[in-house]
C-alpha atoms as a PDB file:
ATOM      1  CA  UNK A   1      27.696 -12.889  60.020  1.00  0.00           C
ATOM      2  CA  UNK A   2      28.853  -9.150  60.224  1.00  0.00           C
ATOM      3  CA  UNK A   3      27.763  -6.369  62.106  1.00  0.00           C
ATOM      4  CA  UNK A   4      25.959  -4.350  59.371  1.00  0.00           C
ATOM      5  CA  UNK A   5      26.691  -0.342  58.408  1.00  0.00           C
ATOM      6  CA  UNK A   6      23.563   0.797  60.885  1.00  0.00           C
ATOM      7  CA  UNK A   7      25.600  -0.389  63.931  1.00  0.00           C
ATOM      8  CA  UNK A   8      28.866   0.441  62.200  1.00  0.00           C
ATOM      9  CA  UNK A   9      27.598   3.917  61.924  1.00  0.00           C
ATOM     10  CA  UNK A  10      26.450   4.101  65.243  1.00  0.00           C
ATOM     11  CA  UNK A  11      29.448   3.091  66.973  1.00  0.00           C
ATOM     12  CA  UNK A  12      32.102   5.372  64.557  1.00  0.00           C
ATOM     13  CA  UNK A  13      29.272   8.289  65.573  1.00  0.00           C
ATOM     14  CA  UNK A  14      29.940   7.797  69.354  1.00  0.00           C
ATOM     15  CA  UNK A  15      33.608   7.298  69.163  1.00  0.00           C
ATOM     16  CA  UNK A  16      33.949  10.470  67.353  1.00  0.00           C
ATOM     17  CA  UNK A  17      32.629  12.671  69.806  1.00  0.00           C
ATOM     18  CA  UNK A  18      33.745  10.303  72.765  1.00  0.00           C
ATOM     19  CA  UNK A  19      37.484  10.797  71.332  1.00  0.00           C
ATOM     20  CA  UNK A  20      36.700  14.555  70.559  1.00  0.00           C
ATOM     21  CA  UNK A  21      36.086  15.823  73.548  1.00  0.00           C
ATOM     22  CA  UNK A  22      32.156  17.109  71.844  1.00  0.00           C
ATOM     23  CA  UNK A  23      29.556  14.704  72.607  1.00  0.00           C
ATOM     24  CA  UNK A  24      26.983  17.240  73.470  1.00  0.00           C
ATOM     25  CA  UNK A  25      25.460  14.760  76.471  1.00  0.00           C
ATOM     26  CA  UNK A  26      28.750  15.184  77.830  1.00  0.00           C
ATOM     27  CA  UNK A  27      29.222  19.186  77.608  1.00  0.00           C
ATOM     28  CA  UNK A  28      30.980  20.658  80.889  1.00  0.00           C
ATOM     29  CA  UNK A  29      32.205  17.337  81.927  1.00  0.00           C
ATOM     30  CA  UNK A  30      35.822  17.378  81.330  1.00  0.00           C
ATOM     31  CA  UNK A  31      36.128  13.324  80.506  1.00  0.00           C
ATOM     32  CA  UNK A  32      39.003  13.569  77.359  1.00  0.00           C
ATOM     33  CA  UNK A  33      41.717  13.748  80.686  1.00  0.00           C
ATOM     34  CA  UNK A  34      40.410   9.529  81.297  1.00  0.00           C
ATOM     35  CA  UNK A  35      41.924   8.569  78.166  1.00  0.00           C
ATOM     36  CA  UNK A  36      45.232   7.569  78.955  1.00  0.00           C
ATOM     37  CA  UNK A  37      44.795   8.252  83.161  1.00  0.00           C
ATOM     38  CA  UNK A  38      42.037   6.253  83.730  1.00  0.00           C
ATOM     39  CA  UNK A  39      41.060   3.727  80.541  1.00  0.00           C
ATOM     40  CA  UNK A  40      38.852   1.835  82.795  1.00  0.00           C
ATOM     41  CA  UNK A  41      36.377   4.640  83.034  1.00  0.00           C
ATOM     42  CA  UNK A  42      36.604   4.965  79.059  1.00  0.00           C
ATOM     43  CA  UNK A  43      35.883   1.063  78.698  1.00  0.00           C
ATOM     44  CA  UNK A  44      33.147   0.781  81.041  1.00  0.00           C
ATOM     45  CA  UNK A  45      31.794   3.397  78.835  1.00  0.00           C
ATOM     46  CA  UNK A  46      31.642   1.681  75.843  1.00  0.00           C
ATOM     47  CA  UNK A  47      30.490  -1.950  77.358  1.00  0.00           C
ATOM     48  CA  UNK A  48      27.598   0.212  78.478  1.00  0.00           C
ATOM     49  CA  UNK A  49      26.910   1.060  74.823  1.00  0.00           C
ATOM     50  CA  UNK A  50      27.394  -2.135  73.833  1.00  0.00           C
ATOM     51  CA  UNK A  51      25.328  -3.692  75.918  1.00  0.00           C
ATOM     52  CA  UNK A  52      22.481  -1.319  76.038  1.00  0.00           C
ATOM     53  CA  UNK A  53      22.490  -0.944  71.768  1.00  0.00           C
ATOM     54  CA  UNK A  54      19.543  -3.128  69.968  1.00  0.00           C
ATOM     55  CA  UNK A  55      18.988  -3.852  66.771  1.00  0.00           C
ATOM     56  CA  UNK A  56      15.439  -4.884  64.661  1.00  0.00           C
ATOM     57  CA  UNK A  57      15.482  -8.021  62.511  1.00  0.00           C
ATOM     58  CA  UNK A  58      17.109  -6.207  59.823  1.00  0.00           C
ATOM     59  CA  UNK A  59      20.300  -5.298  61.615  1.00  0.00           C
ATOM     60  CA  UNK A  60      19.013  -1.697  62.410  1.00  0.00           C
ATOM     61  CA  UNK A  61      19.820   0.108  65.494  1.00  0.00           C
ATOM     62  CA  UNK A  62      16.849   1.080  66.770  1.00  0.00           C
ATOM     63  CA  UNK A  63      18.134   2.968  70.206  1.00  0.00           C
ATOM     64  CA  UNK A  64      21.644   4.637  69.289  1.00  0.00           C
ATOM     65  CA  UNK A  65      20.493   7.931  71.764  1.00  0.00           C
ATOM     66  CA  UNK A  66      19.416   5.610  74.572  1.00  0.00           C
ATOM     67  CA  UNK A  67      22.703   3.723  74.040  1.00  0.00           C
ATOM     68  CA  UNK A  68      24.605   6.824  73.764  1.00  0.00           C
ATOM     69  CA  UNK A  69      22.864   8.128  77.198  1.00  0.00           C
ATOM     70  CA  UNK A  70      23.322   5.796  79.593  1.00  0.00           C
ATOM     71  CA  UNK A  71      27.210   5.487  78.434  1.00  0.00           C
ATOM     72  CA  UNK A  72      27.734   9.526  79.155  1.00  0.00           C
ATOM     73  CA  UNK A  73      25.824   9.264  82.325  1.00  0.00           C
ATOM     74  CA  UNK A  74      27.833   6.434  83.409  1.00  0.00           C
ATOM     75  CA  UNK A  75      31.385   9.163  82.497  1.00  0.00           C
ATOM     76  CA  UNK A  76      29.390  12.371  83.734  1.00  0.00           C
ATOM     77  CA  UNK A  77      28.646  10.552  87.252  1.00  0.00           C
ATOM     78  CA  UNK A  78      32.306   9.471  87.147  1.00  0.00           C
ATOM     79  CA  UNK A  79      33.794  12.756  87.062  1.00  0.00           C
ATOM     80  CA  UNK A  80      30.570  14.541  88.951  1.00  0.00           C
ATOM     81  CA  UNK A  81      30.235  12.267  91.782  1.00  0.00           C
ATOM     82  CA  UNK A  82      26.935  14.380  92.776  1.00  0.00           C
ATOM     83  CA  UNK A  83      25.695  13.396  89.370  1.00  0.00           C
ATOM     84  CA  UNK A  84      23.034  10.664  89.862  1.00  0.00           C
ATOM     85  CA  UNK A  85      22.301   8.024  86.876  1.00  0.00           C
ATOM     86  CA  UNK A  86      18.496   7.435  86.467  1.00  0.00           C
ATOM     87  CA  UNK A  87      17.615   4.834  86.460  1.00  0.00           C
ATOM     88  CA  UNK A  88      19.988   3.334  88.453  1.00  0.00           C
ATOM     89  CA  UNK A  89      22.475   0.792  85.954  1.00  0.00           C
ATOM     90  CA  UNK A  90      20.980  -2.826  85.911  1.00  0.00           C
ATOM     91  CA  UNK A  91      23.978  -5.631  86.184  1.00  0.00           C
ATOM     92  CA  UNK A  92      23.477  -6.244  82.368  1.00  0.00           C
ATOM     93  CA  UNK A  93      24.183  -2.787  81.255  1.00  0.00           C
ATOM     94  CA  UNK A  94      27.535  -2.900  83.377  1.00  0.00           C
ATOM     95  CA  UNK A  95      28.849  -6.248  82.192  1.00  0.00           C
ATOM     96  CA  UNK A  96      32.657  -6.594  80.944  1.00  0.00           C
ATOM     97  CA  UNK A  97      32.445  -9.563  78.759  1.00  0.00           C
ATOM     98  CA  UNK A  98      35.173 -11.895  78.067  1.00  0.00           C
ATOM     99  CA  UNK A  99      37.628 -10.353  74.766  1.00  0.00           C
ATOM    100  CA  UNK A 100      37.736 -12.418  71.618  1.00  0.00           C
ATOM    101  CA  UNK A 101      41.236 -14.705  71.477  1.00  0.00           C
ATOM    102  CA  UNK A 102      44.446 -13.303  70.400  1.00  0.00           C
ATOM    103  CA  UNK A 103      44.154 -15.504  67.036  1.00  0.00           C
ATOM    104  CA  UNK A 104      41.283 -15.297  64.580  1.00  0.00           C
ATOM    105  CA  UNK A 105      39.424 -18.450  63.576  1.00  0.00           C
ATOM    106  CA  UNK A 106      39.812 -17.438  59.818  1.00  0.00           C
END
């Protein structure tokens, strides 16, 4: 099964402005200096989205703003430490899974 083009969209939608420096949740937070200095920050970014993003029974995303949200607030309370995330992060949202193996099963 594949990831359809509503989640595909999604995700190339937030890396753009996560790798442009313009995500408009994100303006006045200076972030685009963690790439490279502090990946970690930029990773537990994105396993927020991941983890937060749904989708219906037809492989739409139904919450791509929420998902985007609690990712910047997670980088906005990393570089503003008197930046407070509400609500607070639940374990879930903060999970790093496990990565796929180094060889594909195909």
């Amino acid at each position: 099964m594949k990831l359809g083009n509503s989640f595909s969209g999604a995700l190339r939608t937030f890396t753009y402005f996560m790798a442009s420096g313009s995500h408009y949740m994100l303006e006045g937070v200076k972030y685009l200096e963690l790439y490279g200095e502090e990946p970690s920050a930029i990773e537990q970014a994105y396993a927020i989205f991941a983890n937060v993003i749904e989708l219906d029974e037809n492989g739409q995303v139904v919450n791509a703003q929420h998902a985007q949200k609690r990712a910047a607030d997670y980088l906005r309370s990393y570089c503003d430490p008197a930046f407070t995330v509400e609500p607070p992060y639940q374990d879930w949202e903060l999970e790093l899974h496990e990565p796929p193996s180094l060889q594909d099963k195909i």
